[in-house]
C-alpha atoms as a PDB file:
ATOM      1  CA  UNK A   1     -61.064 135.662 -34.897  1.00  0.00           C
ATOM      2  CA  UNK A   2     -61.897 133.126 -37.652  1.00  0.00           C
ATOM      3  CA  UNK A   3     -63.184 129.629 -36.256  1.00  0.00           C
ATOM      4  CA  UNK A   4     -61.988 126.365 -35.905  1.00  0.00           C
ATOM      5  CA  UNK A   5     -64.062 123.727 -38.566  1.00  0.00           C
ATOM      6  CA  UNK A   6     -64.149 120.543 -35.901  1.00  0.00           C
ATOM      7  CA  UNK A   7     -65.394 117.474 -38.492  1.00  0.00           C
ATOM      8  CA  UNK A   8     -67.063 114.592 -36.668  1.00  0.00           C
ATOM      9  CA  UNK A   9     -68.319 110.704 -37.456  1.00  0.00           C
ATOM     10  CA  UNK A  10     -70.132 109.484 -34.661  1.00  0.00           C
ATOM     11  CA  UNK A  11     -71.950 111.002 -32.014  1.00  0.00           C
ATOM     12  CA  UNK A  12     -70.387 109.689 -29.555  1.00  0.00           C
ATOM     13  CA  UNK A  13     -67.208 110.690 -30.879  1.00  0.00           C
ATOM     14  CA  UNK A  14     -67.315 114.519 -30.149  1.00  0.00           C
ATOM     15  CA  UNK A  15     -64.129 116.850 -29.548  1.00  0.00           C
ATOM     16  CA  UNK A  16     -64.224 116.271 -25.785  1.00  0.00           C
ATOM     17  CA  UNK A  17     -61.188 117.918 -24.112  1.00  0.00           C
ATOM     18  CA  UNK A  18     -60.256 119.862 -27.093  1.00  0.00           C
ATOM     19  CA  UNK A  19     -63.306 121.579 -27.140  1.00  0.00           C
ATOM     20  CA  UNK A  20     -62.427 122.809 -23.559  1.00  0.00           C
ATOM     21  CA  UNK A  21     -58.603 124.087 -25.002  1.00  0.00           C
ATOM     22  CA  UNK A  22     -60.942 125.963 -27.606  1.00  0.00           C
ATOM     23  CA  UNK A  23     -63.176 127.955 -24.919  1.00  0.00           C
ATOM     24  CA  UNK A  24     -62.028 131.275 -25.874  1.00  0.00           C
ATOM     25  CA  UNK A  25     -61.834 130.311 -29.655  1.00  0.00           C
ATOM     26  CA  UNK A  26     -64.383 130.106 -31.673  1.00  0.00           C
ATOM     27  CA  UNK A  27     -65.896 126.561 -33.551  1.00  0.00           C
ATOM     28  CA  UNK A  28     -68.171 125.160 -35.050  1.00  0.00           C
ATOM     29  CA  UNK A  29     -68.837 121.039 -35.124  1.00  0.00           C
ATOM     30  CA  UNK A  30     -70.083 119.889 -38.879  1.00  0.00           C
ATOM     31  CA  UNK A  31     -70.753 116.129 -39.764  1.00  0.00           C
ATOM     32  CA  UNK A  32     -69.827 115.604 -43.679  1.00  0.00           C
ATOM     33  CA  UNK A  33     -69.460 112.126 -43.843  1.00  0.00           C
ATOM     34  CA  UNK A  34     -72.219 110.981 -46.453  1.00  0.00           C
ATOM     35  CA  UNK A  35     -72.635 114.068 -48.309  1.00  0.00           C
ATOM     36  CA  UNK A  36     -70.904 113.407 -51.689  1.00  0.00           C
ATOM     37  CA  UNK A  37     -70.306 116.844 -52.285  1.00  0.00           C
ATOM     38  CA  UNK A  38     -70.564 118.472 -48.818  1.00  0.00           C
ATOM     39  CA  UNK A  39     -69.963 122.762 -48.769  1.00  0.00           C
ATOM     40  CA  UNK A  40     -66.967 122.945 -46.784  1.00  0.00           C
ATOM     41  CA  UNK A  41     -65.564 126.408 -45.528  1.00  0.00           C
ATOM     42  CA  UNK A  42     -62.616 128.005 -47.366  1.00  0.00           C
ATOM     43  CA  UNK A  43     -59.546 127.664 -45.754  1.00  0.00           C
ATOM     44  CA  UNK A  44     -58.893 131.861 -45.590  1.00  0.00           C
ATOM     45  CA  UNK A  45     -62.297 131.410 -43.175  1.00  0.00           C
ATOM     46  CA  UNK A  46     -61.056 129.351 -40.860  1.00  0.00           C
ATOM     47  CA  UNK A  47     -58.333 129.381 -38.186  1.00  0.00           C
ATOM     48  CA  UNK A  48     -57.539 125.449 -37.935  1.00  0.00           C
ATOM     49  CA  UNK A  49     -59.352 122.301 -38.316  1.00  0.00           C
ATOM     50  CA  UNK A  50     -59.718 119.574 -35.953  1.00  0.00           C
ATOM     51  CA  UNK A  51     -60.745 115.730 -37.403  1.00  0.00           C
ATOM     52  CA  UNK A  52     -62.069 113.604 -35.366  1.00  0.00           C
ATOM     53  CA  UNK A  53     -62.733 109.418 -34.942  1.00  0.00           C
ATOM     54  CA  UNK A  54     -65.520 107.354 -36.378  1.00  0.00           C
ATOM     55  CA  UNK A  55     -65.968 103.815 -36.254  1.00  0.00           C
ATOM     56  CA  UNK A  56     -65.443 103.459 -40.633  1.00  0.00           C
ATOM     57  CA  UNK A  57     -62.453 102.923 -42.668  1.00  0.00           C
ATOM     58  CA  UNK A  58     -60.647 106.047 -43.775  1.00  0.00           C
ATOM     59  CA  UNK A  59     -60.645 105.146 -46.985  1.00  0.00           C
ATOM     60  CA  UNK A  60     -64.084 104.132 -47.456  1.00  0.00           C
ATOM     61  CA  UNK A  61     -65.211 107.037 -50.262  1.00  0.00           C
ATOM     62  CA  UNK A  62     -67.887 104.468 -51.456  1.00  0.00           C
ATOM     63  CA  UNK A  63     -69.756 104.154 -48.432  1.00  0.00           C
ATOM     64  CA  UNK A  64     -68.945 107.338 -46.944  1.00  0.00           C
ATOM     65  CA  UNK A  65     -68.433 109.694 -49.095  1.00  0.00           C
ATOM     66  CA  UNK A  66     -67.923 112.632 -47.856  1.00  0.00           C
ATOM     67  CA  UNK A  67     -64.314 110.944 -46.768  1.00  0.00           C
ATOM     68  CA  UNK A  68     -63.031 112.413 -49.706  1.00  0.00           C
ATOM     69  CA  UNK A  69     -64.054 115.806 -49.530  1.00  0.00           C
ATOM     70  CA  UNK A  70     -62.280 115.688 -45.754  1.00  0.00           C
ATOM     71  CA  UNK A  71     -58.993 114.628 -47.242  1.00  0.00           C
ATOM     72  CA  UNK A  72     -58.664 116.982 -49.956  1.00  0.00           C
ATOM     73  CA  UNK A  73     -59.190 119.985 -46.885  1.00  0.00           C
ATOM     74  CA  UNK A  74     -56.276 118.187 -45.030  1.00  0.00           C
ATOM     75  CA  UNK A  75     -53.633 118.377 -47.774  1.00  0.00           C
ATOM     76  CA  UNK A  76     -54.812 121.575 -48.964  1.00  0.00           C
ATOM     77  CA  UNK A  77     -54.842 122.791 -45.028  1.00  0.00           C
ATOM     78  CA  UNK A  78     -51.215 121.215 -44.832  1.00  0.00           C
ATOM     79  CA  UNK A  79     -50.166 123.073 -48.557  1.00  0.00           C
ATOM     80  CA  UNK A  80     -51.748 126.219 -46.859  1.00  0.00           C
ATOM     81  CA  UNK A  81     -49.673 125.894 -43.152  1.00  0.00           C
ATOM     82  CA  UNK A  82     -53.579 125.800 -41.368  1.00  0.00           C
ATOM     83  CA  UNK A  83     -53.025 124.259 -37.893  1.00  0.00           C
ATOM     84  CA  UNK A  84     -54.618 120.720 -38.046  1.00  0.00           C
ATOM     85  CA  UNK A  85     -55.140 118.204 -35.518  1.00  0.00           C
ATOM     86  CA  UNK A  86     -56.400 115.180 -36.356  1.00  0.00           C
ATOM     87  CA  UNK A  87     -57.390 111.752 -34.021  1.00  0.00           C
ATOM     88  CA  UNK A  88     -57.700 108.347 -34.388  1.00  0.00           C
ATOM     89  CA  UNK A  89     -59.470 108.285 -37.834  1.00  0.00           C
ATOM     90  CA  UNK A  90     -59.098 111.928 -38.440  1.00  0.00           C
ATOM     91  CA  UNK A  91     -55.156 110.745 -38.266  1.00  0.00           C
ATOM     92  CA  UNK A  92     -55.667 108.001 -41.044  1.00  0.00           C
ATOM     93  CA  UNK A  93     -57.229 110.593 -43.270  1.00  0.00           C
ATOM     94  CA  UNK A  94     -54.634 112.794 -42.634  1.00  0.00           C
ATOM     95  CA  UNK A  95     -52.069 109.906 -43.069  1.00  0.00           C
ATOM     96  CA  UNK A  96     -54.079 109.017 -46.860  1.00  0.00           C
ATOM     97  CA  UNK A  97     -54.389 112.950 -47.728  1.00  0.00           C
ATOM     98  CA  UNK A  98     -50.817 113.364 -47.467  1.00  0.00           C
ATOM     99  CA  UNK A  99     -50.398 109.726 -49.639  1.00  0.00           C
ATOM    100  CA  UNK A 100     -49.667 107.576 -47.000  1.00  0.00           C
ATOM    101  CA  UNK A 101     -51.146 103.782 -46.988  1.00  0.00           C
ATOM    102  CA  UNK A 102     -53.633 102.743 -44.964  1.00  0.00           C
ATOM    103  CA  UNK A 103     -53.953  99.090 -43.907  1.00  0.00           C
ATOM    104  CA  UNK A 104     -57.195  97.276 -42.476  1.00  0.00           C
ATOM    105  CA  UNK A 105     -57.186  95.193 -39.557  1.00  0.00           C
ATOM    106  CA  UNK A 106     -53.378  95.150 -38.881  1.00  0.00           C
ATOM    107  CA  UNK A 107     -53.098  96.360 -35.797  1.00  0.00           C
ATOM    108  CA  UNK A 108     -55.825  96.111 -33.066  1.00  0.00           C
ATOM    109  CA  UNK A 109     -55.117  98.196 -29.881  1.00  0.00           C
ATOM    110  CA  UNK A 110     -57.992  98.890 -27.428  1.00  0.00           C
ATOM    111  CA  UNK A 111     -57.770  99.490 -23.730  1.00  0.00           C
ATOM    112  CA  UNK A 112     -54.871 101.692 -21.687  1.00  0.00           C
ATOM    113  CA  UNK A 113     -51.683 101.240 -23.035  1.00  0.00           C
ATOM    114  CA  UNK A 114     -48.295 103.054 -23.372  1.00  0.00           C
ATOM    115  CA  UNK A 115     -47.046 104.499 -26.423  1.00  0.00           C
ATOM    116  CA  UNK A 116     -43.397 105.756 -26.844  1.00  0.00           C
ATOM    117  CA  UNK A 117     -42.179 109.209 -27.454  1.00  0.00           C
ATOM    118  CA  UNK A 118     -39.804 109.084 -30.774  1.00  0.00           C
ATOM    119  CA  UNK A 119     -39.513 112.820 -31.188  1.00  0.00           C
ATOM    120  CA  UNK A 120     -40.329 116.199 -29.633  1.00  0.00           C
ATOM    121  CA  UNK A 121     -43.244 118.431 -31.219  1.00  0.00           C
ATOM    122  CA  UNK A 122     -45.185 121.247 -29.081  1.00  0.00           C
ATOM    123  CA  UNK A 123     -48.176 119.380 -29.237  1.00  0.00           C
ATOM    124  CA  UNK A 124     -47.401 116.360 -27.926  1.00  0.00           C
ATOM    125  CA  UNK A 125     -44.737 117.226 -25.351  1.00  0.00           C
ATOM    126  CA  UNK A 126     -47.403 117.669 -22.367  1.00  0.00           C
ATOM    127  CA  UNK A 127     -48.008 113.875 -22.885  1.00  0.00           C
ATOM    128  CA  UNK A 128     -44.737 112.885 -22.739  1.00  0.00           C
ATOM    129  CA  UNK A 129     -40.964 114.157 -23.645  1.00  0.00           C
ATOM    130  CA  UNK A 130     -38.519 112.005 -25.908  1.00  0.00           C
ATOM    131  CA  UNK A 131     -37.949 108.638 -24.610  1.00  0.00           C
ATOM    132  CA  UNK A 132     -41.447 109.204 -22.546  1.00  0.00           C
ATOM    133  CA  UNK A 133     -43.803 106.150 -22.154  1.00  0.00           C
ATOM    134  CA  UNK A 134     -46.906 107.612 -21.264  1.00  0.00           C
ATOM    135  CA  UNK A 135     -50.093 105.390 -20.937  1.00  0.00           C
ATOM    136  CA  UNK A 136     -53.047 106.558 -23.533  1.00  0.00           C
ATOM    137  CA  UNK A 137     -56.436 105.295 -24.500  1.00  0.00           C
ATOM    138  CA  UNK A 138     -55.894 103.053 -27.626  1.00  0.00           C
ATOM    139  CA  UNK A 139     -59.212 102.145 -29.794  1.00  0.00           C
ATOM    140  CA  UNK A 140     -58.584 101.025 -33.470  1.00  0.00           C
ATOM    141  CA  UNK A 141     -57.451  98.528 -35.611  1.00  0.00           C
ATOM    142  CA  UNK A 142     -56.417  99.960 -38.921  1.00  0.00           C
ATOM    143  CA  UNK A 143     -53.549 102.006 -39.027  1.00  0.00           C
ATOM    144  CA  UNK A 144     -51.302 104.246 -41.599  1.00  0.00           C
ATOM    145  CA  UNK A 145     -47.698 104.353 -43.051  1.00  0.00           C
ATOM    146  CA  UNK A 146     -45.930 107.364 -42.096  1.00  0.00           C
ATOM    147  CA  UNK A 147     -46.235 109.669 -45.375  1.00  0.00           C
ATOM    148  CA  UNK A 148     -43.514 111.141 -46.619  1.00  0.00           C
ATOM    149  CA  UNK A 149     -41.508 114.320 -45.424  1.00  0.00           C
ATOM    150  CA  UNK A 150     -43.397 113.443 -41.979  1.00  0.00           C
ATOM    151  CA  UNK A 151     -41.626 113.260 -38.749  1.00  0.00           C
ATOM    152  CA  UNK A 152     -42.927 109.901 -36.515  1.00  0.00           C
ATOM    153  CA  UNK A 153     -44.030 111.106 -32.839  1.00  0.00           C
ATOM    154  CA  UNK A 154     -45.005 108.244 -31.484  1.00  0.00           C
ATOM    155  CA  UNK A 155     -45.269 104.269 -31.716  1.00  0.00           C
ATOM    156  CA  UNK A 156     -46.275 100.858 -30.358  1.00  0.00           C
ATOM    157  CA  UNK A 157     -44.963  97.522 -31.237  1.00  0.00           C
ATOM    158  CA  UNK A 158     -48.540  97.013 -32.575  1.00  0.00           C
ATOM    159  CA  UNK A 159     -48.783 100.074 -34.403  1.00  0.00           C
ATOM    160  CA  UNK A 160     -45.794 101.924 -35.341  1.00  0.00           C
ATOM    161  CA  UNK A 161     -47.440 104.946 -36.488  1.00  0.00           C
ATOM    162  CA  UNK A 162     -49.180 106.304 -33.407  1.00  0.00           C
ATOM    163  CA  UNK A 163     -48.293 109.875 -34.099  1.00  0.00           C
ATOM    164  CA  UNK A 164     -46.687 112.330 -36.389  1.00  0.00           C
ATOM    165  CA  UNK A 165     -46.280 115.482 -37.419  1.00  0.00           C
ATOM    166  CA  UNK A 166     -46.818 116.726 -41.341  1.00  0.00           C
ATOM    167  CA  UNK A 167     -45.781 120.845 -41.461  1.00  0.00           C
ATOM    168  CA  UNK A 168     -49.223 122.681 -39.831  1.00  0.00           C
ATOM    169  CA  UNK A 169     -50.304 119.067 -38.642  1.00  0.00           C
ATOM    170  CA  UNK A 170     -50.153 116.328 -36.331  1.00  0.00           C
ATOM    171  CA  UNK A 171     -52.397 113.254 -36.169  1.00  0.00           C
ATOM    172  CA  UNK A 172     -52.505 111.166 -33.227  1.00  0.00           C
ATOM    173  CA  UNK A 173     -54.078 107.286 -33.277  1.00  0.00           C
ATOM    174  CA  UNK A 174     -54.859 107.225 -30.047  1.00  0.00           C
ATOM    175  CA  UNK A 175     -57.294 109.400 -27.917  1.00  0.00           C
ATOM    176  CA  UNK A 176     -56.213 111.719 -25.065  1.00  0.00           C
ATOM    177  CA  UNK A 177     -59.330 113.445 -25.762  1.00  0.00           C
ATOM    178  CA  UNK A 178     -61.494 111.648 -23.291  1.00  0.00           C
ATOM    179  CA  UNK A 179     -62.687 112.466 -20.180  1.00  0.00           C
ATOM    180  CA  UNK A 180     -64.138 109.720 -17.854  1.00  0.00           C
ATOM    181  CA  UNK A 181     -68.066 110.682 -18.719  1.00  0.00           C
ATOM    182  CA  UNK A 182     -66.665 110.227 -22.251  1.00  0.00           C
ATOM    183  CA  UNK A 183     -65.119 106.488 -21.659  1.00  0.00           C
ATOM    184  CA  UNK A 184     -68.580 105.710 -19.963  1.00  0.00           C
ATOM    185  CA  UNK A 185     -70.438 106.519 -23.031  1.00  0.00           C
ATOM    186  CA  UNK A 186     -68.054 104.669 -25.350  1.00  0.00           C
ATOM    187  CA  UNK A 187     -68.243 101.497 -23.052  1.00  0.00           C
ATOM    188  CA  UNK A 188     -72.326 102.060 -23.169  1.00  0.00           C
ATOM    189  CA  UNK A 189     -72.282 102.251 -27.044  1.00  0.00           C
ATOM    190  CA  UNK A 190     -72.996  99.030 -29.160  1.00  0.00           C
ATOM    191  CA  UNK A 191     -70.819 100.290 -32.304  1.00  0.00           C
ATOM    192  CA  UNK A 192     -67.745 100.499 -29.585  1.00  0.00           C
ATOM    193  CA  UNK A 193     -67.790  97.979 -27.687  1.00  0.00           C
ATOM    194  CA  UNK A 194     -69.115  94.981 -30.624  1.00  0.00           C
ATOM    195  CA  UNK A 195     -67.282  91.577 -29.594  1.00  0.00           C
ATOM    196  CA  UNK A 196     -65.919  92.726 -26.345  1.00  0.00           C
ATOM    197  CA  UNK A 197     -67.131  90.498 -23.481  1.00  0.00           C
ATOM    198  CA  UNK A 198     -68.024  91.929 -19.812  1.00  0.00           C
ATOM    199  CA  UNK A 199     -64.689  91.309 -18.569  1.00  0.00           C
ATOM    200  CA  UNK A 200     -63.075  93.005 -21.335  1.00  0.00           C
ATOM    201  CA  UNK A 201     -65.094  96.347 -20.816  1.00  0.00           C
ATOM    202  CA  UNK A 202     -64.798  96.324 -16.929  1.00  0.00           C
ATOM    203  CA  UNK A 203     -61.045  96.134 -16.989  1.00  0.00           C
ATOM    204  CA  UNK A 204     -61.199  99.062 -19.989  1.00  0.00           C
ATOM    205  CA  UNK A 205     -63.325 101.381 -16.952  1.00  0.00           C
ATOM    206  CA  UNK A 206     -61.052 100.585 -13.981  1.00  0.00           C
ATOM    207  CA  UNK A 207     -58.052 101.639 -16.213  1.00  0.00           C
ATOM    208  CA  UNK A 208     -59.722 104.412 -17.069  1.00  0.00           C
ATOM    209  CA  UNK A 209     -60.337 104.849 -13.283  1.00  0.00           C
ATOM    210  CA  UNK A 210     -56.612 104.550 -12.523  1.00  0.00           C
ATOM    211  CA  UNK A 211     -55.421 106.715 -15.721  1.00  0.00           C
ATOM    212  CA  UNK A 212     -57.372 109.394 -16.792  1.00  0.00           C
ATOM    213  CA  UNK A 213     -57.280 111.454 -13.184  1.00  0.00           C
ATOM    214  CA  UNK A 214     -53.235 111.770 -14.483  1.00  0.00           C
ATOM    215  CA  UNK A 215     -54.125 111.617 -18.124  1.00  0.00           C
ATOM    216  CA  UNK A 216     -56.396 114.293 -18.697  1.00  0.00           C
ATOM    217  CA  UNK A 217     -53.821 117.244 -17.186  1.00  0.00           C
ATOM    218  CA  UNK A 218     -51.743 116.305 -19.512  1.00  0.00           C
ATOM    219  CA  UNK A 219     -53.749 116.253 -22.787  1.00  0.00           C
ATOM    220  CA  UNK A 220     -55.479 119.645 -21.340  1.00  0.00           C
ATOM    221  CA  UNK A 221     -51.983 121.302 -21.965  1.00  0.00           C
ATOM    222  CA  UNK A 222     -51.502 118.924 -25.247  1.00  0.00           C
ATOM    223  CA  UNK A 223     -54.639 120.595 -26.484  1.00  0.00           C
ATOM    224  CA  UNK A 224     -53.980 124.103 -25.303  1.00  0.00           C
ATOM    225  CA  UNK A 225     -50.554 124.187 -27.276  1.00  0.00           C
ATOM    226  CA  UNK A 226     -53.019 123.299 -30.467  1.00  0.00           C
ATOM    227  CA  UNK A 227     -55.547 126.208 -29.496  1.00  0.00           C
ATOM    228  CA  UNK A 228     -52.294 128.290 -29.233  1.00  0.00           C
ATOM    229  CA  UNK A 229     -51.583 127.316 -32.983  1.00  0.00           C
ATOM    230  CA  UNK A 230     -54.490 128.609 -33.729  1.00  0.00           C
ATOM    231  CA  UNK A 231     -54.575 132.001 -31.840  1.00  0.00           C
ATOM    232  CA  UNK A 232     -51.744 132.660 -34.082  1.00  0.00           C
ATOM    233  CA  UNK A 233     -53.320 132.049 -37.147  1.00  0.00           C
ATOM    234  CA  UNK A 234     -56.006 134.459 -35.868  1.00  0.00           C
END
């Protein structure tokens, strides 16, 4: 079976629960960020790609730029019907590969939060069905028009693009990805938690404490309907 390409940004930022949907399928984690012209795999090689967060703006080529390498394997990945799936920032660059805007510091969301259900997709119906409200980890402040030809998943008041789907891909803003040793790290990490007082991280771990036991079934099946994508592709 070909592998999944997972691309990372951070660290701290790692695949988390959707390596553990991908036990039985093979992967391989690559960090491309500041390589201008970074050797990606071809697409034929590969059985999906996953694109994770990162702390920098998606559409910060200059500073980062293997950013633009990453996009131009999303829309080809999309053109090619390649399972993708695609978080937080890995959903902005999905957003801006597919032509989409992206907007800075619009929409700050972090903590535990609800996010509605606006349509049905395989992937995200272990989170929550049509009309669902279920409570997710929310940890950004830019966010993405919904390109066009995509179907909207998901939205907030404060961000109305919290999911969609685009053909082989969906991109999700927020994170059902973590695990509770995973929110611990976050909360222990300067570049995540910069301007947040004490209070403001405590109340982020007790939510955690309350959620995640309930949250992390859920994504578990999210993510195995993904590594079923995938199987497919072979």
């Amino acid at each position: 079976m070909r592998p999944v390409l997972v691309l990372t940004h951070a660290p701290h930022e790692g695949p988390g629960a959707i390596a553990r949907a991908l036990a039985d399928v093979p992967y391989g984690v690559r960090t491309v960020l500041d390589i201008p012209e970074p050797r990606l795999p071809a697409l034929g090689d590969v059985s999906g790609v996953v694109v994770m967060g990162g702390p920098m703006d998606a559409d910060d080529v200059a500073g980062h730029p293997g950013l633009r390498a990453e996009r131009g394997l999303l829309a080809a990945a999309v053109d090619a019907d390649v399972p993708v799936l695609a978080v937080c920032l890995g959903h902005q660059l999905l957003a801006l590969a597919l032509g989409a805007r992206l907007h800075r510091r619009s929409a700050r969301e972090v903590g535990f939060g609800p996010v509605r259900v606006v349509a049905d997709d395989p992937v995200l119906r272990p989170l929550g069905a049509t009309g669902a409200s279920p409570t997710v980890l929310h940890w950004h402040s830019d966010e993405v028009d919904l390109p066009d030809g995509a179907t909207l998943l998901a939205s907030t008041d404060t961000t109305a693009v919290q999911a969609f789907r685009a053909g082989s891909a969906v991109g999700l803003q927020f994170h059902p990805e973590l695990d509770v040793a995973m929110l611990d790290l976050w909360l222990a990490t300067p570049d995540m938690v910069g301007g947040m007082d004490d209070e403001e991280i405590d109340e982020i771990r007790a939510a955690g404490a309350r959620h995640l036991p309930g949250l992390l079934p859920a994504a578990q099946a999210s993510f195995a309907a993904f590594a079923e994508q995938v199987r497919v592709r072979g």
